[in-house]
PDB file of N, CA and C in Angstrom:
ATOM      1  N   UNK A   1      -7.440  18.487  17.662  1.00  0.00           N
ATOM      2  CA  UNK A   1      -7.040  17.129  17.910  1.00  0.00           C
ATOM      3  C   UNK A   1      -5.735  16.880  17.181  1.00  0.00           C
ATOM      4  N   UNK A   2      -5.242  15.673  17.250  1.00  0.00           N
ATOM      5  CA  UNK A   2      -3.856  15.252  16.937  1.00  0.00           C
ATOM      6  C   UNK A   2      -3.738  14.172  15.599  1.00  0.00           C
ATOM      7  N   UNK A   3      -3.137  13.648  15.230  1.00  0.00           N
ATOM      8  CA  UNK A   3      -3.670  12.523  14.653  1.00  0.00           C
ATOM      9  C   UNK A   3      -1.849  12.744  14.285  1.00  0.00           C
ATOM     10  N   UNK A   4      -0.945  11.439  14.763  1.00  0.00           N
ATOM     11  CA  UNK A   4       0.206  11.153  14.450  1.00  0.00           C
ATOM     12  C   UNK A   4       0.856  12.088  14.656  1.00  0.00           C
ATOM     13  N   UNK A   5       1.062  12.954  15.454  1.00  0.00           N
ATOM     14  CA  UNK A   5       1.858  13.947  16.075  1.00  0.00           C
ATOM     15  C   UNK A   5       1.173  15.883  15.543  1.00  0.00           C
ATOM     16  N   UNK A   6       0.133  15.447  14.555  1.00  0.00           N
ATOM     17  CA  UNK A   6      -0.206  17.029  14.013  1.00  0.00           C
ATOM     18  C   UNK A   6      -0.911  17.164  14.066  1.00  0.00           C
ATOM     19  N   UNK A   7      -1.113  18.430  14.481  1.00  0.00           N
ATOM     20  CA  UNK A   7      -2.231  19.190  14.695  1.00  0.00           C
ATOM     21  C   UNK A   7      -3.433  19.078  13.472  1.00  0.00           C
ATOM     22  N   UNK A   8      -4.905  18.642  13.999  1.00  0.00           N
ATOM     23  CA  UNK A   8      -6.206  18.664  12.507  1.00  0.00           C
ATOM     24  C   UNK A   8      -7.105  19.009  13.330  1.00  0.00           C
ATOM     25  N   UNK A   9      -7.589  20.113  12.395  1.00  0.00           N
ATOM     26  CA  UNK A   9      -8.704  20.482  12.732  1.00  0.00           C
ATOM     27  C   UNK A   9      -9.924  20.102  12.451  1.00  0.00           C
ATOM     28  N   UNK A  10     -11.013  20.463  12.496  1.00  0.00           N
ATOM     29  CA  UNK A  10     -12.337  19.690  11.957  1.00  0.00           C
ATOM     30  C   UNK A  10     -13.101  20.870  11.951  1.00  0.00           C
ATOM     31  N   UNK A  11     -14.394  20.647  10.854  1.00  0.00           N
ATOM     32  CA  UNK A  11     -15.080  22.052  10.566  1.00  0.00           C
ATOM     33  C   UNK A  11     -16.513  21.967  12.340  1.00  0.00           C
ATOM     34  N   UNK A  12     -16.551  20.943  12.713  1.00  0.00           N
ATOM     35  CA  UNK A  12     -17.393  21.255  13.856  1.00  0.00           C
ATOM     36  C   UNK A  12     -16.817  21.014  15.096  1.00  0.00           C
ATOM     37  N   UNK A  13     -17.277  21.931  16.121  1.00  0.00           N
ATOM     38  CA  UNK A  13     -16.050  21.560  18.034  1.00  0.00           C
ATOM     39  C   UNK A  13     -17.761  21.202  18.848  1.00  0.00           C
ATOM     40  N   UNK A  14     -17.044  20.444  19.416  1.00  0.00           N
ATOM     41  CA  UNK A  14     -18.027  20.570  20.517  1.00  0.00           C
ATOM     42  C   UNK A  14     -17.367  21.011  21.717  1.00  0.00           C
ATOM     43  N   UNK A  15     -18.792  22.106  22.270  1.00  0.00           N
ATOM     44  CA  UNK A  15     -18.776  22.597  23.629  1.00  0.00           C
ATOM     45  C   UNK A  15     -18.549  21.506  25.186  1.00  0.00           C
ATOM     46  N   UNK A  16     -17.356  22.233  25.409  1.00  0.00           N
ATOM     47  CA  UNK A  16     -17.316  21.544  26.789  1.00  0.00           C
ATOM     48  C   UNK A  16     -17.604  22.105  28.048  1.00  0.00           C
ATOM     49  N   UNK A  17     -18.687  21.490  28.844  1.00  0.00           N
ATOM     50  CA  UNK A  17     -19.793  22.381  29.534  1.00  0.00           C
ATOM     51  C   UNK A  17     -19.072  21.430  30.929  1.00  0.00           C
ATOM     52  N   UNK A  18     -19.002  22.637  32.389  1.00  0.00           N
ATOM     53  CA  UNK A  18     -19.100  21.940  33.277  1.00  0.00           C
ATOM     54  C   UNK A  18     -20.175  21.647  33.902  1.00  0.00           C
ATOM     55  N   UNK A  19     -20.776  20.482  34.278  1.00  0.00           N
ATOM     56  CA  UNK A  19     -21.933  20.047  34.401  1.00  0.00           C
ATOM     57  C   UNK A  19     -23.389  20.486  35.480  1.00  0.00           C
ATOM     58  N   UNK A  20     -22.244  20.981  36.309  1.00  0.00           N
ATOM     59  CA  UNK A  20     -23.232  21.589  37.396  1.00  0.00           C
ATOM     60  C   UNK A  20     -23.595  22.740  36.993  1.00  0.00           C
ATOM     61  N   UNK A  21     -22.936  24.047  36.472  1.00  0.00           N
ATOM     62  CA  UNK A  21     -23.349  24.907  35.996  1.00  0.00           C
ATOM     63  C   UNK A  21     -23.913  25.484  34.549  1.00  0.00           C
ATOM     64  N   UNK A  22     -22.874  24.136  33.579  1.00  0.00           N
ATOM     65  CA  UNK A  22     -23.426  24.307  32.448  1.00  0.00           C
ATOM     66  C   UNK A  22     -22.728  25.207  31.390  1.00  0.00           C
ATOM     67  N   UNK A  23     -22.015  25.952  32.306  1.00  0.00           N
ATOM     68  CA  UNK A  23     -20.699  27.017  31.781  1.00  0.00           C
ATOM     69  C   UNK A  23     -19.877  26.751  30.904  1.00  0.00           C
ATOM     70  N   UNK A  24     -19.371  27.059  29.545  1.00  0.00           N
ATOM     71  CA  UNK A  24     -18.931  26.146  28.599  1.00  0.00           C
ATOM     72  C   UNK A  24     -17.610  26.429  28.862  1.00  0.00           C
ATOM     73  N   UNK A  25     -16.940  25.683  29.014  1.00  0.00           N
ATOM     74  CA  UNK A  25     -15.266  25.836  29.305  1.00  0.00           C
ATOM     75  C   UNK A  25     -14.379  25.485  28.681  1.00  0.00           C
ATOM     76  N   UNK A  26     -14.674  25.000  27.601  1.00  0.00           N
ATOM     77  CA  UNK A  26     -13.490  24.732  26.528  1.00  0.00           C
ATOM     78  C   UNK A  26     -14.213  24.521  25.195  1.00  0.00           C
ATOM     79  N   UNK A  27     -13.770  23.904  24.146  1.00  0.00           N
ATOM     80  CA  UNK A  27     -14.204  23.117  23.155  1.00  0.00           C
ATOM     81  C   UNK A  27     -13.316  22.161  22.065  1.00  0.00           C
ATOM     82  N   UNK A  28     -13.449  21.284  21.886  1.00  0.00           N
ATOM     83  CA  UNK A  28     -12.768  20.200  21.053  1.00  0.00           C
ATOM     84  C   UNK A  28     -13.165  20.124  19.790  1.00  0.00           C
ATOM     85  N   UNK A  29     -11.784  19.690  18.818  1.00  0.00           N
ATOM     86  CA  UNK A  29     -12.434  19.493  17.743  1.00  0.00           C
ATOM     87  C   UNK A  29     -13.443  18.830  17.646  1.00  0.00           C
ATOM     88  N   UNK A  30     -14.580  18.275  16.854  1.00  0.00           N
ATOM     89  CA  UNK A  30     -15.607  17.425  16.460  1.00  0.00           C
ATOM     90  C   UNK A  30     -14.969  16.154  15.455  1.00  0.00           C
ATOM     91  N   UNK A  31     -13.890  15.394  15.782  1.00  0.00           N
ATOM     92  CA  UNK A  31     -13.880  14.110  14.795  1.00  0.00           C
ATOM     93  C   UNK A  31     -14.852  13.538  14.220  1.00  0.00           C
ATOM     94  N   UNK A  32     -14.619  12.852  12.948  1.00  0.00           N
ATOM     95  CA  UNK A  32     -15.354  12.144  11.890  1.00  0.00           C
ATOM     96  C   UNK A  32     -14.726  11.477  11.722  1.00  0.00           C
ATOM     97  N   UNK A  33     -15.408  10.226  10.891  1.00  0.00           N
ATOM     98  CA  UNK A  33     -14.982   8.453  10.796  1.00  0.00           C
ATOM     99  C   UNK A  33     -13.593   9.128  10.033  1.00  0.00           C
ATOM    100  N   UNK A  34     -13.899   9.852   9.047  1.00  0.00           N
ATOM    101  CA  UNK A  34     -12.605   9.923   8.279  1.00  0.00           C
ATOM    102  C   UNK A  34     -11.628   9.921   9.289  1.00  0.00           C
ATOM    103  N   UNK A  35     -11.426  11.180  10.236  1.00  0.00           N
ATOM    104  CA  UNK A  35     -10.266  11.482  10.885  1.00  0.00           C
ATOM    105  C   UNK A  35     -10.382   9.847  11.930  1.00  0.00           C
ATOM    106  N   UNK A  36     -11.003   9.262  12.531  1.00  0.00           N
ATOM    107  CA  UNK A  36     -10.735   7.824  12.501  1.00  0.00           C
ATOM    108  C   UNK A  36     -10.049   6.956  12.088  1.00  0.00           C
ATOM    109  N   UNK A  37     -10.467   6.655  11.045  1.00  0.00           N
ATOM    110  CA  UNK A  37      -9.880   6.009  10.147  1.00  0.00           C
ATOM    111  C   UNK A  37      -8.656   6.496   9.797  1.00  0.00           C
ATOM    112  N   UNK A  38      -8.201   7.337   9.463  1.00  0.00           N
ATOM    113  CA  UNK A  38      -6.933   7.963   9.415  1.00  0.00           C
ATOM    114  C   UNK A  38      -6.054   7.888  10.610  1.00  0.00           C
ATOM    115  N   UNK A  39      -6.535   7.785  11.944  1.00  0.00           N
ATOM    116  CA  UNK A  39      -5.412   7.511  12.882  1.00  0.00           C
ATOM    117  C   UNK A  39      -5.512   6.395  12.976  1.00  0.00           C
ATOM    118  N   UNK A  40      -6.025   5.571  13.036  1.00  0.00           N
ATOM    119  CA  UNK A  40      -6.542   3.933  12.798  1.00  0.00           C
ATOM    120  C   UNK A  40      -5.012   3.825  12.072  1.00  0.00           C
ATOM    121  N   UNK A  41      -5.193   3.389  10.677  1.00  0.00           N
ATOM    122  CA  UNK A  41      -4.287   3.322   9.647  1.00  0.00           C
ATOM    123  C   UNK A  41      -2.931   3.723  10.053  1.00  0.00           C
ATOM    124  N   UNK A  42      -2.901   4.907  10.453  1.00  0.00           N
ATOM    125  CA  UNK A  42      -1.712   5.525  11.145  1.00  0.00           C
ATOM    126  C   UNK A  42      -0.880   4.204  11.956  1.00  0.00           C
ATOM    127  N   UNK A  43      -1.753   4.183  13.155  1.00  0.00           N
ATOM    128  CA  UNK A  43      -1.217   3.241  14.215  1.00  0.00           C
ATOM    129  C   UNK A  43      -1.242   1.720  14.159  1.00  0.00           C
ATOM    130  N   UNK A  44      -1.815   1.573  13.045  1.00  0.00           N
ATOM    131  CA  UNK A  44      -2.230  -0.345  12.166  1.00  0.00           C
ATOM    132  C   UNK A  44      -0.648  -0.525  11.798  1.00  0.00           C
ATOM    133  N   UNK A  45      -0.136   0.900  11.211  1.00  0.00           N
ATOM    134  CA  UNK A  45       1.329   0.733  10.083  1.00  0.00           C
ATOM    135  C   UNK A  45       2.385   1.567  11.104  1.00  0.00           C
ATOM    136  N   UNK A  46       2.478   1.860  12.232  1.00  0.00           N
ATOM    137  CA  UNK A  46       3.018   2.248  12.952  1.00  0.00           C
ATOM    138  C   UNK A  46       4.331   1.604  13.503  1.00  0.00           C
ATOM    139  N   UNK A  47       5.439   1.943  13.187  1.00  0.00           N
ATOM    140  CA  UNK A  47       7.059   1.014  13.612  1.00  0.00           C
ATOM    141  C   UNK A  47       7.459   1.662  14.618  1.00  0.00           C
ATOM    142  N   UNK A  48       7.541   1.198  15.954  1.00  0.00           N
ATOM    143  CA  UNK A  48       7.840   2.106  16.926  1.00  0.00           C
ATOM    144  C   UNK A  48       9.671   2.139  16.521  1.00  0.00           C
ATOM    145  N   UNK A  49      10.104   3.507  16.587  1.00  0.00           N
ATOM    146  CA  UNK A  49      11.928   3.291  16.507  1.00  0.00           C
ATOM    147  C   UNK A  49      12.552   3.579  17.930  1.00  0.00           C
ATOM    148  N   UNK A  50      11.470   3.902  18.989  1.00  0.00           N
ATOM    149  CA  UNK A  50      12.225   3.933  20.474  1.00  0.00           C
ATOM    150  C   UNK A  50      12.824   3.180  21.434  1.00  0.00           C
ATOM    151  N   UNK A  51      13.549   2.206  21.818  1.00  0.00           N
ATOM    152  CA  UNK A  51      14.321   1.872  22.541  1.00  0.00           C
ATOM    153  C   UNK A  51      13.358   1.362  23.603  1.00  0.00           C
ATOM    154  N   UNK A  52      13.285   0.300  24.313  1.00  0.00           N
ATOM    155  CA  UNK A  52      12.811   0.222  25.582  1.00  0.00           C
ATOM    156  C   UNK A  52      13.370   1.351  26.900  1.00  0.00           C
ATOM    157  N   UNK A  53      14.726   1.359  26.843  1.00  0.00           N
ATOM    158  CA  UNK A  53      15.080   2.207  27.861  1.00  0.00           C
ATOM    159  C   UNK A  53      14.371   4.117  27.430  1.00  0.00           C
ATOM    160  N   UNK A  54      14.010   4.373  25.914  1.00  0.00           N
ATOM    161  CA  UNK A  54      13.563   5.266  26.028  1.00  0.00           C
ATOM    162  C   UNK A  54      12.140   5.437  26.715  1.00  0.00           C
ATOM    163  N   UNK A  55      11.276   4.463  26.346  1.00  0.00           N
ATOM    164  CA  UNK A  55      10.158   4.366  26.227  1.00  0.00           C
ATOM    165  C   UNK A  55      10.042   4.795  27.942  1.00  0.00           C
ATOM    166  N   UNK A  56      10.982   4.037  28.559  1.00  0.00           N
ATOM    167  CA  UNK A  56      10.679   3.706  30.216  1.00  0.00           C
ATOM    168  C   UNK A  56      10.735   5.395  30.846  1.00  0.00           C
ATOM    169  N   UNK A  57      12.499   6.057  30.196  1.00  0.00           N
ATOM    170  CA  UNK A  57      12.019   7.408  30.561  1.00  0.00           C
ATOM    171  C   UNK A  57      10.985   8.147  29.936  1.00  0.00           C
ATOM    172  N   UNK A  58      10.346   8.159  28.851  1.00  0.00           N
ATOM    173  CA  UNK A  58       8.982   9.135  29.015  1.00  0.00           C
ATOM    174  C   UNK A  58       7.697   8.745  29.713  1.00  0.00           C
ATOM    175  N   UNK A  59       7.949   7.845  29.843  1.00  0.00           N
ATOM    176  CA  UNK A  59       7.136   7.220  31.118  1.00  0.00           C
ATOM    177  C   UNK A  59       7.425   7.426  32.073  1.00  0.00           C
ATOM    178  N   UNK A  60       8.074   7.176  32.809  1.00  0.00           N
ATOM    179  CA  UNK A  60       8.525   7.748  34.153  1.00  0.00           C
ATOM    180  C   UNK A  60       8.776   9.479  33.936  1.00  0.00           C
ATOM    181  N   UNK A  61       9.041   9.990  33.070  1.00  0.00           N
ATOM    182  CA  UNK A  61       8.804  11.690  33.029  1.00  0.00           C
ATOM    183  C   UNK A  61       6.885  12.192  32.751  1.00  0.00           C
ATOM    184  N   UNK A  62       6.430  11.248  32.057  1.00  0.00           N
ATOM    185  CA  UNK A  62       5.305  11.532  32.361  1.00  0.00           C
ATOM    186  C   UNK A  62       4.219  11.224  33.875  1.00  0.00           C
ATOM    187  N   UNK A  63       4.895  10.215  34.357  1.00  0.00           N
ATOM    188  CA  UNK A  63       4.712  10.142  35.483  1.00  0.00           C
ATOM    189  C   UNK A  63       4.763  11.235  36.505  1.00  0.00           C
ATOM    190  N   UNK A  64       6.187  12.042  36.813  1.00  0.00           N
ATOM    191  CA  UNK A  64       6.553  12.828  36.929  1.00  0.00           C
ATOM    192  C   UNK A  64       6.227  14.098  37.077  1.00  0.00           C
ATOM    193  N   UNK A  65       5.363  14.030  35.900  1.00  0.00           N
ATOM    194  CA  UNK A  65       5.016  15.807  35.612  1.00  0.00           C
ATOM    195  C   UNK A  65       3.164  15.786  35.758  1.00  0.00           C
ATOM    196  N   UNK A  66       2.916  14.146  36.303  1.00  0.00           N
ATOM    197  CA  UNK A  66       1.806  14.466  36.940  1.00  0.00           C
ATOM    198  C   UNK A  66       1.841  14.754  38.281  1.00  0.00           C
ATOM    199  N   UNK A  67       2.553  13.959  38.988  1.00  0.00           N
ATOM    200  CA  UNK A  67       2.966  14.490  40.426  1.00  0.00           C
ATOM    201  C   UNK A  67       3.118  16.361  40.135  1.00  0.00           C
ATOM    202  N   UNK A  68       3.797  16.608  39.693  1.00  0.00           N
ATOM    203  CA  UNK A  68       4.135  18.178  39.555  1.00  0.00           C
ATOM    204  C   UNK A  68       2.910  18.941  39.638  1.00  0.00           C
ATOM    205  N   UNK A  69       1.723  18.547  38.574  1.00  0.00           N
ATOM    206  CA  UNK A  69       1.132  19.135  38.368  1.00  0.00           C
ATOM    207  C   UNK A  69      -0.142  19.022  38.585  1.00  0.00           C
ATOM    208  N   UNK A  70      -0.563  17.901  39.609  1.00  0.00           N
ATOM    209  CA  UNK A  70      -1.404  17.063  40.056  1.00  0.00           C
ATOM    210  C   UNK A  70      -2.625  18.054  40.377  1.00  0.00           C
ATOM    211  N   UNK A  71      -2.536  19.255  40.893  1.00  0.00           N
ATOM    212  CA  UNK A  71      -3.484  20.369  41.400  1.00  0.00           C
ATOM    213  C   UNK A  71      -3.816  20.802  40.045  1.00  0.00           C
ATOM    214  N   UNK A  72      -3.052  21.017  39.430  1.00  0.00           N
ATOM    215  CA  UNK A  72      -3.884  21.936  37.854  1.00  0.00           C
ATOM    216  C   UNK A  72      -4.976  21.113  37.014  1.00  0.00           C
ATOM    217  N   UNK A  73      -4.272  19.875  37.055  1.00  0.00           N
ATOM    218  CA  UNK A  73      -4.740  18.391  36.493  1.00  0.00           C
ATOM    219  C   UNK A  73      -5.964  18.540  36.877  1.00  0.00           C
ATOM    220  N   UNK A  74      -6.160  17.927  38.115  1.00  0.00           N
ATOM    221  CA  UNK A  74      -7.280  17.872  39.088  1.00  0.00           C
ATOM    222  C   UNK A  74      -8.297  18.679  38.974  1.00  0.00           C
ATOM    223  N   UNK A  75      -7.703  20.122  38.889  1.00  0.00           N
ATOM    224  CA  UNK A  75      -8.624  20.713  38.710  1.00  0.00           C
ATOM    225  C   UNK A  75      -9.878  21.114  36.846  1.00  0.00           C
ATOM    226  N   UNK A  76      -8.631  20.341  36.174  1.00  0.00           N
ATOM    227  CA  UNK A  76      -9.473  20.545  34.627  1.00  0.00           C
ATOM    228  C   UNK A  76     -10.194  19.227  35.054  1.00  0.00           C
ATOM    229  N   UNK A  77      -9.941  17.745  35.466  1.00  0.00           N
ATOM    230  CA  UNK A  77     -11.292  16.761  35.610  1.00  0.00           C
ATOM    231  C   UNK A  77     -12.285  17.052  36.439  1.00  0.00           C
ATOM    232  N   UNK A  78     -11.991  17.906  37.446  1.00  0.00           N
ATOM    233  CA  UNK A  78     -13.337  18.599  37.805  1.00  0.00           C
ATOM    234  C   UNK A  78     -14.253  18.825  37.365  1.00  0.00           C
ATOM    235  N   UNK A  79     -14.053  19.933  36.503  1.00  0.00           N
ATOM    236  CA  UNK A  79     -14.663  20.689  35.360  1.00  0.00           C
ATOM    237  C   UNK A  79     -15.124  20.257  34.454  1.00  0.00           C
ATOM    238  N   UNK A  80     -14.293  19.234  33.476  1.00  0.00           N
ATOM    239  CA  UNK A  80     -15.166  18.573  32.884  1.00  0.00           C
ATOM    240  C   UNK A  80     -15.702  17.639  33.439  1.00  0.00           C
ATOM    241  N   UNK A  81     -15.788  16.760  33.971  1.00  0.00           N
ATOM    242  CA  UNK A  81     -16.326  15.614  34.919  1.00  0.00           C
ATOM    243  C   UNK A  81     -17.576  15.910  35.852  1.00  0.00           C
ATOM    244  N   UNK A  82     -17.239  17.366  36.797  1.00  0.00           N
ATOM    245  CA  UNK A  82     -18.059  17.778  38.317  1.00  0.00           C
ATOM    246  C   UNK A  82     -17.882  16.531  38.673  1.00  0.00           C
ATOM    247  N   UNK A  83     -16.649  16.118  38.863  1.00  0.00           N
ATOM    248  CA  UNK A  83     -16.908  15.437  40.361  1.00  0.00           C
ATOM    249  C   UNK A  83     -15.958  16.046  41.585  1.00  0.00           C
ATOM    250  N   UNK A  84     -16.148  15.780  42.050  1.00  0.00           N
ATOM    251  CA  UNK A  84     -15.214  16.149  43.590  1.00  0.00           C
ATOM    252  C   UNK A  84     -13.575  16.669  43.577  1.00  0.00           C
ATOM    253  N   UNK A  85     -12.831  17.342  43.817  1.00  0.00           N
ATOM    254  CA  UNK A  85     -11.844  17.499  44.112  1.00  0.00           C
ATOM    255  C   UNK A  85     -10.847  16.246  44.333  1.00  0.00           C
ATOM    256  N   UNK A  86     -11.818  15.615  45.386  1.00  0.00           N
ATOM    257  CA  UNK A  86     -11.037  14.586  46.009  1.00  0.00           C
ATOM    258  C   UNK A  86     -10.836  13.685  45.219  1.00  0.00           C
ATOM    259  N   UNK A  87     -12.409  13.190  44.779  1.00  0.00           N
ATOM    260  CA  UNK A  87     -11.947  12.194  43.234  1.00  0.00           C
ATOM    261  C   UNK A  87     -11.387  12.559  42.186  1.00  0.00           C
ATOM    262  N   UNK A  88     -11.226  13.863  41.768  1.00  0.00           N
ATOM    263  CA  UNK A  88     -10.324  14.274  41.076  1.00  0.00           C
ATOM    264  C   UNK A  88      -8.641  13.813  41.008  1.00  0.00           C
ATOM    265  N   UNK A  89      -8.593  14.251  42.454  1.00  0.00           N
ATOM    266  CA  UNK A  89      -7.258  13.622  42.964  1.00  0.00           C
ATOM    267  C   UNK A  89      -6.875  12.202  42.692  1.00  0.00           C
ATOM    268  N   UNK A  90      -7.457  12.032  43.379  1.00  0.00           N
ATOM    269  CA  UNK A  90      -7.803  10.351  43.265  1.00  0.00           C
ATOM    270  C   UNK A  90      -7.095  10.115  41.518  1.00  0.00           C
ATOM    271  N   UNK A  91      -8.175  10.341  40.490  1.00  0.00           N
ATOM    272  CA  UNK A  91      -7.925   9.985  39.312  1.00  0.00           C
ATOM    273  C   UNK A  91      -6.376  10.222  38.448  1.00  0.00           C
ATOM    274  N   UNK A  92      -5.932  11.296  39.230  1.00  0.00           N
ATOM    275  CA  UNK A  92      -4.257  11.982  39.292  1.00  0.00           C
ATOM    276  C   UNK A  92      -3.768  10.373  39.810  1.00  0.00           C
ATOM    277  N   UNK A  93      -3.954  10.194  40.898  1.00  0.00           N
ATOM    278  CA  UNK A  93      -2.947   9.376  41.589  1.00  0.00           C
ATOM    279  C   UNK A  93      -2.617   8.007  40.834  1.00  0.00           C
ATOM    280  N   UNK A  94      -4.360   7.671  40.142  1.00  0.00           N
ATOM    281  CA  UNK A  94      -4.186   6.389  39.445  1.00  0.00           C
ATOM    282  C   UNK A  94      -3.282   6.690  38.336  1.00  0.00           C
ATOM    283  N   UNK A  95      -3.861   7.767  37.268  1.00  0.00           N
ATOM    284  CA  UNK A  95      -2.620   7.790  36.345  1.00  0.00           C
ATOM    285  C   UNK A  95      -1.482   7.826  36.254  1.00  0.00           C
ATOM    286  N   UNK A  96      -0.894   8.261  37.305  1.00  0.00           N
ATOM    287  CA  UNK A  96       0.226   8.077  38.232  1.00  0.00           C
ATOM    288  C   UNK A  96       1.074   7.069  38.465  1.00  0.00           C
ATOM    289  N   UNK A  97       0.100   6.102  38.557  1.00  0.00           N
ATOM    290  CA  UNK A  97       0.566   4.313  39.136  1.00  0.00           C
ATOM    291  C   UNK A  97       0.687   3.509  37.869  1.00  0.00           C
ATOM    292  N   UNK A  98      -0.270   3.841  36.957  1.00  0.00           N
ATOM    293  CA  UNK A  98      -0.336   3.895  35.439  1.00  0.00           C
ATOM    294  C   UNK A  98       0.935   3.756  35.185  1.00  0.00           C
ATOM    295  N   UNK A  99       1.171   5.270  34.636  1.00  0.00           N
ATOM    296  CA  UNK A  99       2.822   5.217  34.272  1.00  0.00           C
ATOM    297  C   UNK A  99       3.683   4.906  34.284  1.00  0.00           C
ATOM    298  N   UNK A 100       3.615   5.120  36.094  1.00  0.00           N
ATOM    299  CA  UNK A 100       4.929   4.304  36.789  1.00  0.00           C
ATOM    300  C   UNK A 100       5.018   3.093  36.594  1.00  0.00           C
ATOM    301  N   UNK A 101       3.942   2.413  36.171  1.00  0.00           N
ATOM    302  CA  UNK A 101       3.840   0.608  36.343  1.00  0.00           C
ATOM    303  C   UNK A 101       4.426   0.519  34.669  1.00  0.00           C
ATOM    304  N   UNK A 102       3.712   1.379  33.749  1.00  0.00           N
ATOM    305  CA  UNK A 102       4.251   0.802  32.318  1.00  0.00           C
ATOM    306  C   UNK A 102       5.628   1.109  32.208  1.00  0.00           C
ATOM    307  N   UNK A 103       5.935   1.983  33.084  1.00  0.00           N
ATOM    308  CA  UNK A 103       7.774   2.492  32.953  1.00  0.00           C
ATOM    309  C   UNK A 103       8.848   1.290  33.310  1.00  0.00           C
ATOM    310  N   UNK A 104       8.106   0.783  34.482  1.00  0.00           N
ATOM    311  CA  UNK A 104       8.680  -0.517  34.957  1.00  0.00           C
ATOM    312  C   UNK A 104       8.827  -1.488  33.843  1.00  0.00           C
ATOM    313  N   UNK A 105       7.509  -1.721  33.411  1.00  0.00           N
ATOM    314  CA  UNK A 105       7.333  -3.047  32.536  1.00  0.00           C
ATOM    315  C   UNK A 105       8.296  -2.736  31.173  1.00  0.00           C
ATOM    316  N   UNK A 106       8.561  -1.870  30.955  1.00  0.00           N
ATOM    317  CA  UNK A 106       9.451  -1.399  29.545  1.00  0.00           C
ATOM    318  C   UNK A 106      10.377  -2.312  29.660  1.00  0.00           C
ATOM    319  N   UNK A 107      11.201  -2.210  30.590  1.00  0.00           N
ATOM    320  CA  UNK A 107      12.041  -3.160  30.676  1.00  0.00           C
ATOM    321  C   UNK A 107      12.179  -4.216  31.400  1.00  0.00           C
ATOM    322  N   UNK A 108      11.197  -4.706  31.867  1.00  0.00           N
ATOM    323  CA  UNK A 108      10.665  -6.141  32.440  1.00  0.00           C
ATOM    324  C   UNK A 108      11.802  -7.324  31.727  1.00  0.00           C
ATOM    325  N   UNK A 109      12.450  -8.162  32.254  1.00  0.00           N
ATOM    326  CA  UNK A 109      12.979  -9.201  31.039  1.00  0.00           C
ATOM    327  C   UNK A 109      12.044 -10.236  31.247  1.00  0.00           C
ATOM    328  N   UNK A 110      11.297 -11.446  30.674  1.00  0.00           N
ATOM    329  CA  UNK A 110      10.440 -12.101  31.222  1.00  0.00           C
ATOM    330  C   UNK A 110      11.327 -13.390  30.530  1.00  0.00           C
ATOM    331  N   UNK A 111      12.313 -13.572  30.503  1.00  0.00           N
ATOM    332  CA  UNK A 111      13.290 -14.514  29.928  1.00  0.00           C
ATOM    333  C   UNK A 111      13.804 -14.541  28.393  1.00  0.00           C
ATOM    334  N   UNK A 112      12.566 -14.044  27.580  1.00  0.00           N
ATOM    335  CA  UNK A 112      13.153 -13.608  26.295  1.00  0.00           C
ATOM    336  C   UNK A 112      14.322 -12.732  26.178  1.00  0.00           C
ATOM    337  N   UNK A 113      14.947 -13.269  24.848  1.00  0.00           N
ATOM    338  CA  UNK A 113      16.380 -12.547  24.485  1.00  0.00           C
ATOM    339  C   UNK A 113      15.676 -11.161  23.583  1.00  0.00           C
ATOM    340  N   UNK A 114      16.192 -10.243  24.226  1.00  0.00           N
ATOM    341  CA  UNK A 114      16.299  -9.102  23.789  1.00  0.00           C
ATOM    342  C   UNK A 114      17.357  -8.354  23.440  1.00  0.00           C
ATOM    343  N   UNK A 115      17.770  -7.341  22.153  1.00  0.00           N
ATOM    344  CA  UNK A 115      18.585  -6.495  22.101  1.00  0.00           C
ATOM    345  C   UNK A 115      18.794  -5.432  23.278  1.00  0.00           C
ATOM    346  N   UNK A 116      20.382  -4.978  23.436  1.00  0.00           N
ATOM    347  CA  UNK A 116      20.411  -4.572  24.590  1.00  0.00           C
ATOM    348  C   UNK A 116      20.549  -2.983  24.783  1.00  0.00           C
ATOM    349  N   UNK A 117      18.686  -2.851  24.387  1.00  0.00           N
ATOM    350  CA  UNK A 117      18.380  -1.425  24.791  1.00  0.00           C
ATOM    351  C   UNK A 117      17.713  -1.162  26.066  1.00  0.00           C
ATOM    352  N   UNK A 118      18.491  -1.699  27.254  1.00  0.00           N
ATOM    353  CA  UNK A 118      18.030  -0.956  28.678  1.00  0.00           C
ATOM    354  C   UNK A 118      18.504   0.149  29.245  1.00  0.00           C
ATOM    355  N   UNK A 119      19.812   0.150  28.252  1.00  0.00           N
ATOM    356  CA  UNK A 119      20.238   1.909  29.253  1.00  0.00           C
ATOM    357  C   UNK A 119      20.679   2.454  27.911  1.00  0.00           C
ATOM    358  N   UNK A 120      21.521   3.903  28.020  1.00  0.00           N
ATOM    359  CA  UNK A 120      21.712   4.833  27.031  1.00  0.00           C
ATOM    360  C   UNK A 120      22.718   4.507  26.387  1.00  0.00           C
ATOM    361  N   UNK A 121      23.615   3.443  27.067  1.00  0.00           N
ATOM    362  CA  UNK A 121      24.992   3.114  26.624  1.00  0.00           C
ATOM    363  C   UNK A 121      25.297   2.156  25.857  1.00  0.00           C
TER     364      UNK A 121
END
């Protein structure tokens, strides 16, 4: 797992089983309140220093690189999930609209005065 950009490990993982067969296909760390609480705190005291216009491109690049990769995607919520291909897809497409919609809103003006971080320049 992650916690503020680094890598932590934990002394227990749990098995990730696909459901129809039961086949264990991955495993995750095992978090504890501590490691909780520790990203908690993290993101309570958290100063974002990115730019709206940045924010919008990793959003729209994450957008992006789900389209790209929408079949590989698809196919790990399968697996963990067993559900369908199709709903698999499906769940690609929403995250998709996701993105794209918060990429938009980055720089939404809704009449407030803002500093003028919409483009690179």
């Amino acid at each position: 797992m992650r916690i503020a950009g680094k890598k932590v490990d934990a002394e227990k993982v749990i098995e990730v089983e696909y459901p129809y067969t039961k086949e264990i296909i991955g495993t995750v760390p095992a978090g504890n309140a501590e490691h909780a609480k520790k990203a908690l705190d993290i993101a309570a005291n958290y100063n974002p220093k990115l730019t709206r216009y940045e924010r919008q491109k990793i959003l729209q690049k994450t957008a992006e690189k789900l389209v790209e990769k929408k079949e590989e995607i698809s196919d790990v919520i399968t697996h963990e999930l067993g559900i369908s291909k199709q709903d698999s897809l499906y769940e690609v497409g929403r995250a998709f609209d996701v993105f794209s919609l918060t990429a938009q809103l980055c720089i939404y003006d809704d009449g407030e005065i803002f500093s003028c971080d919409l483009t690179p320049h």
